[in-house]
N, C-alpha and C. Protein backbone atom coordinates (compact mmCIF):
# COMPACT_ATOMS: atom_id res chain seq x y z
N UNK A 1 -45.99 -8.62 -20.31
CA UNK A 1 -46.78 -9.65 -20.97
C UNK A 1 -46.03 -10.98 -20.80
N UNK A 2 -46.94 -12.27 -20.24
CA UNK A 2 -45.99 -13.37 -20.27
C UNK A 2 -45.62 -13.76 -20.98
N UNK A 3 -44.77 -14.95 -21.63
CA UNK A 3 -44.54 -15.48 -22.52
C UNK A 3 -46.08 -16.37 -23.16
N UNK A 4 -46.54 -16.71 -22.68
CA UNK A 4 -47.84 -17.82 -22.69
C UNK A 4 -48.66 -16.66 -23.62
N UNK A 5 -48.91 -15.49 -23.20
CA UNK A 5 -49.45 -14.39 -23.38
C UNK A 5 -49.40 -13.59 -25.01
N UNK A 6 -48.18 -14.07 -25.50
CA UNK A 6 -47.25 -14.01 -26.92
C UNK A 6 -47.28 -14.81 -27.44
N UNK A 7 -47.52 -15.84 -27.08
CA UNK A 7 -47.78 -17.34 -27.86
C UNK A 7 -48.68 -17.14 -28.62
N UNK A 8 -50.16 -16.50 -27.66
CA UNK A 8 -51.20 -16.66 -28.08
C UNK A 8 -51.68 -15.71 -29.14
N UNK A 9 -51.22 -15.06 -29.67
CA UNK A 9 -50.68 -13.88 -30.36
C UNK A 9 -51.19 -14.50 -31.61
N UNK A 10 -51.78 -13.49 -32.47
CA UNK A 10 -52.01 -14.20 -33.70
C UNK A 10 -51.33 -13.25 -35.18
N UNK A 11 -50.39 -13.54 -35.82
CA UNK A 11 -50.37 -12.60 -36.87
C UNK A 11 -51.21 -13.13 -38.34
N UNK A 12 -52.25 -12.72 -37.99
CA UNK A 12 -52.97 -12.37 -39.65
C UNK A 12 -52.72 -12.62 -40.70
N UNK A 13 -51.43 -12.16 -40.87
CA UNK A 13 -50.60 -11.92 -41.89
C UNK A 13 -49.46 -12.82 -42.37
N UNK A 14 -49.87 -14.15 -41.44
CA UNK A 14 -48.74 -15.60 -41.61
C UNK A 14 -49.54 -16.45 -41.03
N UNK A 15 -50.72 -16.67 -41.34
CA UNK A 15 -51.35 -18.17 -41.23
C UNK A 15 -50.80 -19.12 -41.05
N UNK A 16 -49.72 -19.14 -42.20
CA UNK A 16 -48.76 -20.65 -42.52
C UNK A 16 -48.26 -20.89 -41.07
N UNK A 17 -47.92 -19.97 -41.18
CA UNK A 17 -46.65 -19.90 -39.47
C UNK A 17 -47.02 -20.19 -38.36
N UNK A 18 -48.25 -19.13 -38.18
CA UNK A 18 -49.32 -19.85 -37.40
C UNK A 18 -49.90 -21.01 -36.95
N UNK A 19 -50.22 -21.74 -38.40
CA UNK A 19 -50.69 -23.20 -37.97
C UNK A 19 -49.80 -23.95 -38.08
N UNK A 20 -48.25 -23.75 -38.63
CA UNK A 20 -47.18 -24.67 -38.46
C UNK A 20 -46.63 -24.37 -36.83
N UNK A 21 -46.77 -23.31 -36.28
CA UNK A 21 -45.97 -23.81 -34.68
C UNK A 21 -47.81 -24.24 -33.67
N UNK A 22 -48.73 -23.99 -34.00
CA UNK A 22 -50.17 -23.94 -32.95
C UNK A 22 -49.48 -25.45 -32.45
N UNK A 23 -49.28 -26.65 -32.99
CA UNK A 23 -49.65 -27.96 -32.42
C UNK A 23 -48.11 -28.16 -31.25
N UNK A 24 -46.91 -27.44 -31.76
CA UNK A 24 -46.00 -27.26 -30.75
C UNK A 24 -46.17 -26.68 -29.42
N UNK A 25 -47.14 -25.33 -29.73
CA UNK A 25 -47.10 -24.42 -28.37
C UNK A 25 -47.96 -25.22 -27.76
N UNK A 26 -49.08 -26.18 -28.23
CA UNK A 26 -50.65 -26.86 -27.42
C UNK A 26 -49.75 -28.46 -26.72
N UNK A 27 -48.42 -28.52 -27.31
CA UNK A 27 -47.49 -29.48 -26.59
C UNK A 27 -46.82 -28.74 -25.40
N UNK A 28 -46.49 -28.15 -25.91
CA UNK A 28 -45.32 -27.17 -24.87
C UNK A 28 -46.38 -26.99 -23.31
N UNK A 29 -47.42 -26.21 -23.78
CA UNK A 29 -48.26 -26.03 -22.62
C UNK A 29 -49.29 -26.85 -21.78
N UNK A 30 -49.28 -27.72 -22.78
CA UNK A 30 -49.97 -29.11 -22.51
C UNK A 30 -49.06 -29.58 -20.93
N UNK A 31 -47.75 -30.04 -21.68
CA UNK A 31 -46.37 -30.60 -20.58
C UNK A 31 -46.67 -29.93 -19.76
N UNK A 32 -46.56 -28.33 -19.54
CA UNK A 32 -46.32 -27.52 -18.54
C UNK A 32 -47.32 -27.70 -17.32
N UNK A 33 -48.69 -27.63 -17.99
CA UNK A 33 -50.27 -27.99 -17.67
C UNK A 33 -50.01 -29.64 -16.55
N UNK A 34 -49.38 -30.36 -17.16
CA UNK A 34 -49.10 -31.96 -16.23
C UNK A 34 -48.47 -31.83 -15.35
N UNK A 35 -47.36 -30.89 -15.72
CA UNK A 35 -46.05 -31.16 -14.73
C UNK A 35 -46.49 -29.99 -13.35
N UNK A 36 -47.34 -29.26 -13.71
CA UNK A 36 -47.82 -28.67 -11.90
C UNK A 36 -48.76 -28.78 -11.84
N UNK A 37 -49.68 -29.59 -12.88
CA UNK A 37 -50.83 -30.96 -11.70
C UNK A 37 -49.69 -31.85 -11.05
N UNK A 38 -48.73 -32.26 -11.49
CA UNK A 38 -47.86 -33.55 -10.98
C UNK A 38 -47.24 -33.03 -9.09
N UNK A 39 -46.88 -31.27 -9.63
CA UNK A 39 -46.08 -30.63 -8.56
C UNK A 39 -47.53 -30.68 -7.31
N UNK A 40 -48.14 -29.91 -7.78
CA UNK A 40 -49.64 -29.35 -6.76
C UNK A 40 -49.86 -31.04 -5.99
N UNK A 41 -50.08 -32.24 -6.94
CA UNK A 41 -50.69 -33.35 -6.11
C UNK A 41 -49.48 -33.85 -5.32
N UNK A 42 -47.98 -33.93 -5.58
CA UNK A 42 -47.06 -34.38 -4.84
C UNK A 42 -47.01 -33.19 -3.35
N UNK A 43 -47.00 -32.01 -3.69
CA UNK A 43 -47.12 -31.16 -2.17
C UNK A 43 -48.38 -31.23 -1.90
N UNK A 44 -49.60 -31.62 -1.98
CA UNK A 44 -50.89 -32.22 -1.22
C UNK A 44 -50.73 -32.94 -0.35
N UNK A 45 -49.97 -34.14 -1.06
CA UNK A 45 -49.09 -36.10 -0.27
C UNK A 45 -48.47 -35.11 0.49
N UNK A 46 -47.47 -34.20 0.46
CA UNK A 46 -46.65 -33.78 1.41
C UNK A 46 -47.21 -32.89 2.82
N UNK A 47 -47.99 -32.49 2.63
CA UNK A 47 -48.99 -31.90 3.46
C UNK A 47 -49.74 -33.56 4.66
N UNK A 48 -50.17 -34.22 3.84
CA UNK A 48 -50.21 -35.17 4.75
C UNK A 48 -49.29 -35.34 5.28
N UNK A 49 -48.10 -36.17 4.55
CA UNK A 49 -47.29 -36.61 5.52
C UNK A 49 -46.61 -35.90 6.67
N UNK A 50 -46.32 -34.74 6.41
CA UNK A 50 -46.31 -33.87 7.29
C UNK A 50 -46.74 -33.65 9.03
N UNK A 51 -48.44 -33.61 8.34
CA UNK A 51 -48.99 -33.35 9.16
C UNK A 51 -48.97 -34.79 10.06
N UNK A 52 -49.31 -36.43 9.64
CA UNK A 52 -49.08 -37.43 9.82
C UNK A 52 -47.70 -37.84 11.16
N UNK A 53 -46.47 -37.05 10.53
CA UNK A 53 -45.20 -37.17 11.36
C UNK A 53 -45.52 -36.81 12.86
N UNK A 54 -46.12 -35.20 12.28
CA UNK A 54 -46.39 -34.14 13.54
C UNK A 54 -47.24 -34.83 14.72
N UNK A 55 -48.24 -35.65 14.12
CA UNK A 55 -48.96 -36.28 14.91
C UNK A 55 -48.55 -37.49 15.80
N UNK A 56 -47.53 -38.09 15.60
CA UNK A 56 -46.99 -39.07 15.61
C UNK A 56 -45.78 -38.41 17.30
N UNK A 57 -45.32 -37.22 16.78
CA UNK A 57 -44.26 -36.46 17.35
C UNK A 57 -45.43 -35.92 18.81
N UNK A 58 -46.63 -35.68 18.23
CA UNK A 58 -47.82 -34.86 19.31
C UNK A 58 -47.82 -36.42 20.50
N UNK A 59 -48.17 -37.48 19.60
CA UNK A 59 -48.53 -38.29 20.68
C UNK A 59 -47.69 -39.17 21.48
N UNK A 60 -46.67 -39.20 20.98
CA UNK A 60 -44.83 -39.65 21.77
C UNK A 60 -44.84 -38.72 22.72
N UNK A 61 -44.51 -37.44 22.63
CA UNK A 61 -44.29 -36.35 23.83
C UNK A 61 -45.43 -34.91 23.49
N UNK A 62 -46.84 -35.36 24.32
CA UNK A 62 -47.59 -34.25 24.40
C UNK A 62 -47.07 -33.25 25.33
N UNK A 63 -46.45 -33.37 26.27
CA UNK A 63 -45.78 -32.27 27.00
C UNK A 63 -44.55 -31.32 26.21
N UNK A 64 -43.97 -31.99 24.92
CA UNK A 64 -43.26 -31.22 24.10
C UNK A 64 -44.02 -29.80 23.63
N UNK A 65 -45.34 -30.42 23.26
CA UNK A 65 -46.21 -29.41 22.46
C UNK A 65 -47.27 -28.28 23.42
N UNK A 66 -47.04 -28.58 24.64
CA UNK A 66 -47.87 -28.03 25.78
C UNK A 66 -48.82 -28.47 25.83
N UNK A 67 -49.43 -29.80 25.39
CA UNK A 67 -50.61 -30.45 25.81
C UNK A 67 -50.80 -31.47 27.16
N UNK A 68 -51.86 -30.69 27.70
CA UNK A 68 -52.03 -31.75 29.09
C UNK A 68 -52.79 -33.23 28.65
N UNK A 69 -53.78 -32.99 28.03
CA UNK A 69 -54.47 -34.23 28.07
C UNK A 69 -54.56 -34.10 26.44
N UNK A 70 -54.11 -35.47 25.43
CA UNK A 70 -54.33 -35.77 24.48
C UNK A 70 -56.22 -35.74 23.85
N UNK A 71 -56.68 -35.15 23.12
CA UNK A 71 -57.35 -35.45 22.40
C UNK A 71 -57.28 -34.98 20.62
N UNK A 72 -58.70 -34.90 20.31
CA UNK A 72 -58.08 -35.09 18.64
C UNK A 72 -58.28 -33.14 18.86
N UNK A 73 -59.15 -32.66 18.91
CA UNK A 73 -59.51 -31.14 19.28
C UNK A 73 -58.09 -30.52 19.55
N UNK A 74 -56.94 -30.88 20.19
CA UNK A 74 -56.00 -30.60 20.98
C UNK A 74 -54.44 -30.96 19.98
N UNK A 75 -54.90 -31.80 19.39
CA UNK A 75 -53.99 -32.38 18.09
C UNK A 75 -54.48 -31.35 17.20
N UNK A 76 -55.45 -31.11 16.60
CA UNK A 76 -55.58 -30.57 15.17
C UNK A 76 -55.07 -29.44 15.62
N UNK A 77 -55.12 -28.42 16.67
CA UNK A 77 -54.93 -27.29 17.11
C UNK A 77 -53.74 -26.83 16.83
N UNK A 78 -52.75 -28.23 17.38
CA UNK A 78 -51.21 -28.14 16.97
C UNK A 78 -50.72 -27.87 15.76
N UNK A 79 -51.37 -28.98 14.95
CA UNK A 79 -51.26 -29.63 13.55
C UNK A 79 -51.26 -28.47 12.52
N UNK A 80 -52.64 -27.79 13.08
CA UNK A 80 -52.90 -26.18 11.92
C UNK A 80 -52.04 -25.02 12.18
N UNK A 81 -51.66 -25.33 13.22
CA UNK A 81 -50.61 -24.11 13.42
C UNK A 81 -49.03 -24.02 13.46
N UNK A 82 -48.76 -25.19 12.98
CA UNK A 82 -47.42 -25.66 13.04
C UNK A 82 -46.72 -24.97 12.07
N UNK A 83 -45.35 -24.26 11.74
CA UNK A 83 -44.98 -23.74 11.10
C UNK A 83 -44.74 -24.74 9.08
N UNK A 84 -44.29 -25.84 9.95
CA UNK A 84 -44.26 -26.67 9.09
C UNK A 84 -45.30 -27.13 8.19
N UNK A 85 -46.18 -27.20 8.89
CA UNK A 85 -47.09 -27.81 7.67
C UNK A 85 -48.59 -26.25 7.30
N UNK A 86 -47.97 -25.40 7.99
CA UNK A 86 -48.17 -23.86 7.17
C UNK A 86 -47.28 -23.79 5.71
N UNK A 87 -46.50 -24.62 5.91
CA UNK A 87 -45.72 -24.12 4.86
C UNK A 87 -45.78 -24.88 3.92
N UNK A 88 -45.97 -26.42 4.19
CA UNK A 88 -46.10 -27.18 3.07
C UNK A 88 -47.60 -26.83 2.62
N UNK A 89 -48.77 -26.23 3.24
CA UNK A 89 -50.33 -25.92 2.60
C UNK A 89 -50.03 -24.58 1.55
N UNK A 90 -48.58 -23.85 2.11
CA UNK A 90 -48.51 -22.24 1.21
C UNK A 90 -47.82 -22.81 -0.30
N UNK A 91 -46.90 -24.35 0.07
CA UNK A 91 -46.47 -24.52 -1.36
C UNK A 91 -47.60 -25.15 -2.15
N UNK A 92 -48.33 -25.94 -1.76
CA UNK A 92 -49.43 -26.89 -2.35
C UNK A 92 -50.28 -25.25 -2.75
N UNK A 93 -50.70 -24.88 -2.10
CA UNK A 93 -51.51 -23.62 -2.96
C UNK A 93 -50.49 -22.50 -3.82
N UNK A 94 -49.87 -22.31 -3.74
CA UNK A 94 -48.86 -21.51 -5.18
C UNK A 94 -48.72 -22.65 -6.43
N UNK A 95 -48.66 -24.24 -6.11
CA UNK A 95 -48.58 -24.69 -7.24
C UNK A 95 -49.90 -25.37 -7.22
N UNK A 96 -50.95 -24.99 -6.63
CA UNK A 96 -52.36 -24.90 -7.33
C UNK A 96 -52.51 -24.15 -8.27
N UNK A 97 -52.13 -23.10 -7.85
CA UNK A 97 -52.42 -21.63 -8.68
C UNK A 97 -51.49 -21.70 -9.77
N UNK A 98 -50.42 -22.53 -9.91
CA UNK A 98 -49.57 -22.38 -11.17
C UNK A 98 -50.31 -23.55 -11.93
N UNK A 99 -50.75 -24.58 -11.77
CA UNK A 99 -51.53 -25.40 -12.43
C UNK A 99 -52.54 -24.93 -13.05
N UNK A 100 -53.30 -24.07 -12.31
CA UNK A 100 -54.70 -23.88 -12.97
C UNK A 100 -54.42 -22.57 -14.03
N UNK A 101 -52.76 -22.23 -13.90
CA UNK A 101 -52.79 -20.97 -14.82
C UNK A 101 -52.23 -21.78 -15.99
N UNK A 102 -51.79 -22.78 -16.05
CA UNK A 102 -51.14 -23.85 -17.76
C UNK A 102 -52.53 -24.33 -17.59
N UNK A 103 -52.93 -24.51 -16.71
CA UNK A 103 -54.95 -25.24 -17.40
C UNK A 103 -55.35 -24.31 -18.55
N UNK A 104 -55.41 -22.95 -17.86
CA UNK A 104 -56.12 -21.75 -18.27
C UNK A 104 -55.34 -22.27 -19.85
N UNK A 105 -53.88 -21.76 -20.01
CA UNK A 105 -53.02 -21.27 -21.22
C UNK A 105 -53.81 -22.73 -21.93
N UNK A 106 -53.80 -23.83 -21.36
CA UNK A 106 -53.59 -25.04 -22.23
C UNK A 106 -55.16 -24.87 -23.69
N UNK A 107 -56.43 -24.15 -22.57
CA UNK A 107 -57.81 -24.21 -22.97
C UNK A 107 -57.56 -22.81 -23.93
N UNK A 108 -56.95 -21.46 -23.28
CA UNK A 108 -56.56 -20.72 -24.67
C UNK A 108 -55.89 -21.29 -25.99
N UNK A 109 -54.79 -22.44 -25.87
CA UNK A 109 -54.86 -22.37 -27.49
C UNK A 109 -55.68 -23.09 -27.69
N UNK A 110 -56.50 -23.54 -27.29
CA UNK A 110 -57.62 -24.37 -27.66
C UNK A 110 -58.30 -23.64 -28.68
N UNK A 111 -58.51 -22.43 -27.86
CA UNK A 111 -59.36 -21.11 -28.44
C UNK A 111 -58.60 -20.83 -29.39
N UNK A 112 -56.74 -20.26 -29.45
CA UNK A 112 -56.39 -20.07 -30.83
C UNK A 112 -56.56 -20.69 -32.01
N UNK A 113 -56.57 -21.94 -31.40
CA UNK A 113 -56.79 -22.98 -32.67
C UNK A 113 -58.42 -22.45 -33.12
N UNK A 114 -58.92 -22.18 -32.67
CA UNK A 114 -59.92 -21.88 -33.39
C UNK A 114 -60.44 -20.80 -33.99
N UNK A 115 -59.71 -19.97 -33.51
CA UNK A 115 -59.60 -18.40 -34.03
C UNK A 115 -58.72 -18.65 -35.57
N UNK A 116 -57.90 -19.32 -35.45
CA UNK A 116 -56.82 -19.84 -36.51
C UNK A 116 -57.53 -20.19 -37.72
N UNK A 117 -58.52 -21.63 -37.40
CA UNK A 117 -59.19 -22.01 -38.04
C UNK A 117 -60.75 -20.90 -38.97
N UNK A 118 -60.90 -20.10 -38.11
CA UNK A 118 -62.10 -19.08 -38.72
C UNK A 118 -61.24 -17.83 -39.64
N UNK A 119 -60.11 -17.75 -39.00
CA UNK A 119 -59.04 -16.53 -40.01
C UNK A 119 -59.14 -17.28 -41.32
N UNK A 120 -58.17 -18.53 -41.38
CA UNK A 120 -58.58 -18.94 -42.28
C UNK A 120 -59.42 -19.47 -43.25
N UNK A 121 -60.76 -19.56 -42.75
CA UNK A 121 -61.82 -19.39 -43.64
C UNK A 121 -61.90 -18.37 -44.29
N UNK A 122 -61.84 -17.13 -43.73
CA UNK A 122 -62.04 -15.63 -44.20
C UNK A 122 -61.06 -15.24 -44.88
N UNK A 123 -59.75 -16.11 -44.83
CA UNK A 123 -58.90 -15.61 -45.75
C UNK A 123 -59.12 -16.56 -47.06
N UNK A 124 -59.58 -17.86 -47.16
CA UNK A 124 -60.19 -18.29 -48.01
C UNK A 124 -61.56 -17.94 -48.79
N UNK A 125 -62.15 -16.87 -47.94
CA UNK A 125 -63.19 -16.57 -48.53
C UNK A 125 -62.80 -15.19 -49.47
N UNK A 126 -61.30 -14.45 -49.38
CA UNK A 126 -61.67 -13.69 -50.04
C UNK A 126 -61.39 -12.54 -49.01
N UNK A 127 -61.65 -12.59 -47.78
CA UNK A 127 -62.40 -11.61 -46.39
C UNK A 127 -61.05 -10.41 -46.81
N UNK A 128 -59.59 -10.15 -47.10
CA UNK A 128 -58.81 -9.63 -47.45
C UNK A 128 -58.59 -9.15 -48.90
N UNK A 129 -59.18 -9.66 -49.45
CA UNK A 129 -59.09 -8.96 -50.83
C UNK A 129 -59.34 -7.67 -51.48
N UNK A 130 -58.83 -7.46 -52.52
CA UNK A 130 -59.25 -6.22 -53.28
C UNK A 130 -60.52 -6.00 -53.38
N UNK A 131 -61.42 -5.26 -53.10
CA UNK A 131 -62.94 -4.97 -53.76
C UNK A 131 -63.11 -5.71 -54.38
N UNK A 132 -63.81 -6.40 -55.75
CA UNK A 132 -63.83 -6.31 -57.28
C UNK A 132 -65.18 -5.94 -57.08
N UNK A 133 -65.40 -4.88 -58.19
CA UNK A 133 -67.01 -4.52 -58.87
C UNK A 133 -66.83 -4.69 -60.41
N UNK A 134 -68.26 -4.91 -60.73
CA UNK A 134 -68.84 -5.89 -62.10
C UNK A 134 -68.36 -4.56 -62.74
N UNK A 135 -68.40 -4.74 -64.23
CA UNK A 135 -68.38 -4.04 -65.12
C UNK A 135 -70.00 -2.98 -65.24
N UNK A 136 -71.15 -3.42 -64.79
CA UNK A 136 -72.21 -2.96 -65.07
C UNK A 136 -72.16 -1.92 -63.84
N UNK A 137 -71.42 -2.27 -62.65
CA UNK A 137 -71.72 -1.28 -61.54
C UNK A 137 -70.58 0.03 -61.66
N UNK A 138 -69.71 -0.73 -62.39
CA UNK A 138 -69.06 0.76 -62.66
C UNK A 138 -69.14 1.39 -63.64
N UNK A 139 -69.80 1.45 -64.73
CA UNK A 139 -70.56 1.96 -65.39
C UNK A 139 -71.94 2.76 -65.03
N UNK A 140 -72.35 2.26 -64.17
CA UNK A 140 -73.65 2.94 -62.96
C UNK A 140 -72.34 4.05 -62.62
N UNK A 141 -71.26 3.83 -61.67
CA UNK A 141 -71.01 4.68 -60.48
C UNK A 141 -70.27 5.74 -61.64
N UNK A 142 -70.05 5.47 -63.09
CA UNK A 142 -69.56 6.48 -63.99
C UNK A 142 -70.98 7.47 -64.08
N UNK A 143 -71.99 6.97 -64.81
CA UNK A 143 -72.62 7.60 -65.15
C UNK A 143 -73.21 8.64 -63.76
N UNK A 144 -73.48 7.93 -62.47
CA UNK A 144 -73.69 8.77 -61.92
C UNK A 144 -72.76 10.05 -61.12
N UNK A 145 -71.46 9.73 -61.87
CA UNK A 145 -70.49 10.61 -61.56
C UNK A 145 -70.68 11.78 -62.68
N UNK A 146 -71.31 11.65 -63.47
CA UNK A 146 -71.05 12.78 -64.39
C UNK A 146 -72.56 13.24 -64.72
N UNK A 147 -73.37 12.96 -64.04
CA UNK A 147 -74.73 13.58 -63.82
C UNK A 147 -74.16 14.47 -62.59
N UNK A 148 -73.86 14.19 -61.56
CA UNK A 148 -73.74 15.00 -60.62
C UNK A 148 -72.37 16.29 -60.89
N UNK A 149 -71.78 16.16 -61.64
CA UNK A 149 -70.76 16.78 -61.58
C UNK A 149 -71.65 18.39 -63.14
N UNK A 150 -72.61 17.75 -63.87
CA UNK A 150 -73.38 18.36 -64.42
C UNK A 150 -74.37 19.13 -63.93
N UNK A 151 -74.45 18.83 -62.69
CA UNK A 151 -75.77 19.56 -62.16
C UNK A 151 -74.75 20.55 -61.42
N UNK A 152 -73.82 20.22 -61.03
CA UNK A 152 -72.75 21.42 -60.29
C UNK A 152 -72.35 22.24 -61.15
N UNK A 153 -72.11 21.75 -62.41
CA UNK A 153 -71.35 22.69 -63.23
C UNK A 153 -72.85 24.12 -63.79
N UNK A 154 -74.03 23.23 -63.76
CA UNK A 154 -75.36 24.05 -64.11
C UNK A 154 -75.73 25.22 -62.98
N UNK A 155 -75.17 24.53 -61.55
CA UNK A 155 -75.31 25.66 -60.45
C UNK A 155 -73.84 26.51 -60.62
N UNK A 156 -73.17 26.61 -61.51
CA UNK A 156 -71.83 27.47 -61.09
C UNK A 156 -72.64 29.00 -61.57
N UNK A 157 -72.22 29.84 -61.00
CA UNK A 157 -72.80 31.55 -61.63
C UNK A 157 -71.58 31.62 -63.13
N UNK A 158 -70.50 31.40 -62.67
CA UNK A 158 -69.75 31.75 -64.01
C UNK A 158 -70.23 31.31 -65.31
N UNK A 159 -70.78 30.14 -65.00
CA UNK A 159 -71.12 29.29 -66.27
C UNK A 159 -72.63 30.00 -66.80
N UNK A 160 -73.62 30.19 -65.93
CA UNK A 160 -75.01 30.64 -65.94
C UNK A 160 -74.38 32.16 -66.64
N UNK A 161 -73.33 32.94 -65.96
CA UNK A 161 -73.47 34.46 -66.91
C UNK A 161 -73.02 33.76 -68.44
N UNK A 162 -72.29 33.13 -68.25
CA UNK A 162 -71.87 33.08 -69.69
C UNK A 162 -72.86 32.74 -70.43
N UNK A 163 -73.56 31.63 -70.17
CA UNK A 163 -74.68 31.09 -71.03
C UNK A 163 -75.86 32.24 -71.57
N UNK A 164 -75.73 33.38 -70.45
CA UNK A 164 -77.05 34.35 -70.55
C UNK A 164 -75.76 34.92 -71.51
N UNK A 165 -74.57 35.36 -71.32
CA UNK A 165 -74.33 36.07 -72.20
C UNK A 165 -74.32 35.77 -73.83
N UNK A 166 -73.82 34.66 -73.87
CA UNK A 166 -74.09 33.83 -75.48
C UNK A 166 -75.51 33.25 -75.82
N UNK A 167 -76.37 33.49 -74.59
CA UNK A 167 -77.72 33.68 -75.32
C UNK A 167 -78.54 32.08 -75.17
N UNK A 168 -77.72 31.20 -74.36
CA UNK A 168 -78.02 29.88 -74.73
C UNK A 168 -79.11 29.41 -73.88
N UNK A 169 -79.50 28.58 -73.63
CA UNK A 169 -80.47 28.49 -72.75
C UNK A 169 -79.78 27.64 -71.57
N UNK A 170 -80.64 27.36 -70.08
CA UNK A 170 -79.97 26.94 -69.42
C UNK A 170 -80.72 25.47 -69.12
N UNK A 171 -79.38 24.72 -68.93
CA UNK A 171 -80.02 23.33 -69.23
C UNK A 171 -80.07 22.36 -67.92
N UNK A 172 -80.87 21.73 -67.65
CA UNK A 172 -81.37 21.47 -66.39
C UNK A 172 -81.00 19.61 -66.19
């Protein structure tokens, strides 16, 4: 699990804590979020220039590069296959992909913050609390505890011989 991944982590059970570090981690990842947009657009520039030099190097000595006759078809050919600026397009795309993953983290706490914000409604509402029932409903759930426990005791046989034996009637 990453770290970003644990951030986003919510314990239930410490709100306080919760909403005292949320505006640090939405800094923390915020920075992180700039600084490889900053990386990704500086190796983009570098990808030009790169490629820019190469071109420069293509049209000084086309016989360096095995080209007979200069055109642009014959340049780009070079240009895309050059080890060099293969390599500056493989760094510009790894710190694409690290940018758009602090994008991602930056828009999750977005989301914690708001998960944060609805916990705590529900913990203001009560959403954790003890039951409470009225006085009138447990008085219902008495009485109907001892109706039912009467109609069991009326189906027991032990109780029914006895009653036939003392003669009593049986009560329903």
């Amino acid at each position: 699990m990453s770290e970003y991944q644990k951030d986003l982590e919510i314990d239930k059970d410490s709100l306080d804590w919760e909403w005292q570090r949320q505006a640090g981690l939405f800094l923390k990842y915020s920075k992180e979020a700039a600084n490889y947009n900053l990386l990704r657009d500086k190796a983009k520039e570098n990808i030009e220039i790169v490629k820019s030099e190469l071109s420069k190097s293509i049209l000084a000595d086309p016989g360096k590069f095995s080209i007979d006759k200069i055109t642009v078809a014959s340049v780009d050919a070079v240009i895309k296959t050059d080890k060099e600026v293969i390599k500056a397009i493989d760094k510009w795309l790894q710190l694409k992909y690290e940018a758009e993953i602090f994008g991602s983290a930056k828009q999750a706490f977005e989301h914690k913050k708001s998960a944060l914000e609805h916990l705590a409604k529900l913990y203001l509402s009560g959403y954790w609390s003890s039951p409470r029932i009225s006085s009138d409903a447990k008085q219902e759930v008495e009485v109907s505890k001892k109706k039912k426990m009467v109609k069991k005791l009326n189906k027991s046989t032990r109780l029914i011989k006895r009653k036939k034996k003392n003669g009593e009637k049986e009560s329903k």
